[in-house]
C-alpha atoms as a PDB file:
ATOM      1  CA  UNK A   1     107.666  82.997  99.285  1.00  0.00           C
ATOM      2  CA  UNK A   2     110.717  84.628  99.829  1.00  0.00           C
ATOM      3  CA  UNK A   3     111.083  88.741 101.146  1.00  0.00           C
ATOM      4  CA  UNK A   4     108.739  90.834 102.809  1.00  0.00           C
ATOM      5  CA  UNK A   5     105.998  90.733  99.854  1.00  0.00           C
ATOM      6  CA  UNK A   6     103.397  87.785  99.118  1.00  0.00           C
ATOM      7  CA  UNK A   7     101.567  87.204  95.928  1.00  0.00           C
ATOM      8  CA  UNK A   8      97.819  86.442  96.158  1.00  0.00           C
ATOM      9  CA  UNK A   9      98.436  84.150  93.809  1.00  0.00           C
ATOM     10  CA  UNK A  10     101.595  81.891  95.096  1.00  0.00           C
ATOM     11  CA  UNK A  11     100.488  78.550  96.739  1.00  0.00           C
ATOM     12  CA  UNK A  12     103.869  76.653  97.561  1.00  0.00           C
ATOM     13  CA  UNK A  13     105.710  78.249  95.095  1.00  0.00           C
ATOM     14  CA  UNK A  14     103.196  77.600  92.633  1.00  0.00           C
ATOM     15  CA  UNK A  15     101.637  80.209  90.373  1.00  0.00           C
ATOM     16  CA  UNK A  16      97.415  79.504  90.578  1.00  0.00           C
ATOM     17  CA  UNK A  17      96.814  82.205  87.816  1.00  0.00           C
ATOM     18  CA  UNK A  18      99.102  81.169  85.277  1.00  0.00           C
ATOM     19  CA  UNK A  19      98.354  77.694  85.142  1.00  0.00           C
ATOM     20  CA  UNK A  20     100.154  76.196  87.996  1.00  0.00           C
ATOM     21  CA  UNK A  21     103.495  77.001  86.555  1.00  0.00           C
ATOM     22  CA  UNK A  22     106.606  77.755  89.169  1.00  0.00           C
ATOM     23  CA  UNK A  23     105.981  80.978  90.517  1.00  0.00           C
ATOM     24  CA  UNK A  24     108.354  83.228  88.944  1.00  0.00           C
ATOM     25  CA  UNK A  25     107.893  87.275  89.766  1.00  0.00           C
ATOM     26  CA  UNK A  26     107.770  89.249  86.263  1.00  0.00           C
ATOM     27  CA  UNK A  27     106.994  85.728  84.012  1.00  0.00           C
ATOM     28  CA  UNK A  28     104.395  87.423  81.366  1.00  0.00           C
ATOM     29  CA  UNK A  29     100.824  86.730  82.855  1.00  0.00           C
ATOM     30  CA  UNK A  30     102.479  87.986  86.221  1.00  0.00           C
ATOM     31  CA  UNK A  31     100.552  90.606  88.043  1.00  0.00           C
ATOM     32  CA  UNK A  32     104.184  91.778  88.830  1.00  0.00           C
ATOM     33  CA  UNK A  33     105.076  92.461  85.438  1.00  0.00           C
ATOM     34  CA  UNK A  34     105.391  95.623  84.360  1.00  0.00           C
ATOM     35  CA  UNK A  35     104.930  97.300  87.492  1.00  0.00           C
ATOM     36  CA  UNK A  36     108.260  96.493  89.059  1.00  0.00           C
ATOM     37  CA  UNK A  37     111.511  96.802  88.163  1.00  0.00           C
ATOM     38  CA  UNK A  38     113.519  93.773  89.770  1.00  0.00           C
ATOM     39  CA  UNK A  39     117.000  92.773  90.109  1.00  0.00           C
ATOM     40  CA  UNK A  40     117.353  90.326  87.158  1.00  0.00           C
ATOM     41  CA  UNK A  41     117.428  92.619  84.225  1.00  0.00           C
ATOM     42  CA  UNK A  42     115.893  89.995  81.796  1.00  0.00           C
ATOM     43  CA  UNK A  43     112.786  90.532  84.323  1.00  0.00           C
ATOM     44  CA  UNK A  44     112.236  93.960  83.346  1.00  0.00           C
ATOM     45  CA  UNK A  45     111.829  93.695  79.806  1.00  0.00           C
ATOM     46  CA  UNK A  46     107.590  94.221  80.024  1.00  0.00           C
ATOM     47  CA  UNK A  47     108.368  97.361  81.860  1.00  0.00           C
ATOM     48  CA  UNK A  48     111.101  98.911  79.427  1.00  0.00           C
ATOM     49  CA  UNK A  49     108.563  98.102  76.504  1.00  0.00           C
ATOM     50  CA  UNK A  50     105.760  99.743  78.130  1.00  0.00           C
ATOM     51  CA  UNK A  51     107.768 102.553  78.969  1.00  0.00           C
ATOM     52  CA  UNK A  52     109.337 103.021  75.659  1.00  0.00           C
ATOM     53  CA  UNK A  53     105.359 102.927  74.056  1.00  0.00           C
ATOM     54  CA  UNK A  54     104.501 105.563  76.655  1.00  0.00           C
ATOM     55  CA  UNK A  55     107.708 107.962  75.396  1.00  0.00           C
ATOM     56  CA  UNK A  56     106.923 107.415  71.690  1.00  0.00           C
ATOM     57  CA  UNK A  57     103.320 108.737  72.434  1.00  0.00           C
ATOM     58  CA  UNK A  58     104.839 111.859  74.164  1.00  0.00           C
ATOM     59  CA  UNK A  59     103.255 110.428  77.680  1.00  0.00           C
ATOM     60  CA  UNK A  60     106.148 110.017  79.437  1.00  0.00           C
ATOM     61  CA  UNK A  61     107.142 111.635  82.453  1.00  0.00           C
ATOM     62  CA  UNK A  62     109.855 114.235  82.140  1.00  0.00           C
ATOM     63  CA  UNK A  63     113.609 112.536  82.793  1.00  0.00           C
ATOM     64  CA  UNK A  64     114.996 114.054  86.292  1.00  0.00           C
ATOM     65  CA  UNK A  65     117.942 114.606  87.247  1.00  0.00           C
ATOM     66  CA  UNK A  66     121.004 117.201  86.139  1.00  0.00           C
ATOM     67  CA  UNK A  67     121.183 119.056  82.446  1.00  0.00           C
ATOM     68  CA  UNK A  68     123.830 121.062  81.308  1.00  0.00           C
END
């Protein structure tokens, strides 16, 4: 575990939901992914997708941040 944050599901850097694979934060079956955005870009491909589905329905928050 490394950080300030522990995964129910880590067991000596072992993933026990997603069949005892290497625990790796935003793999697909991760409860992390999706929800987080984390440093390694390639990571946060669930949550662009899901956000880009929630923009095409009109759902999506409005953008903040400076107009002119």
């Amino acid at each position: 575990m490394a950080g300030s944050w522990g995964c129910p599901h880590e067991l000596n850097d072992i993933c026990t939901k997603i069949d005892n694979l290497p625990c790796n934060p935003g793999m697909k079956g991760c409860v992390l992914a999706g929800r987080y955005v984390f440093a390694s870009e390639d990571k946060n491909k669930r949550l662009r997708e899901k956000q880009a589905r929630k923009a095409a329905d009109g759902n999506a928050p409005p953008e903040t941040g400076s107009q002119r």
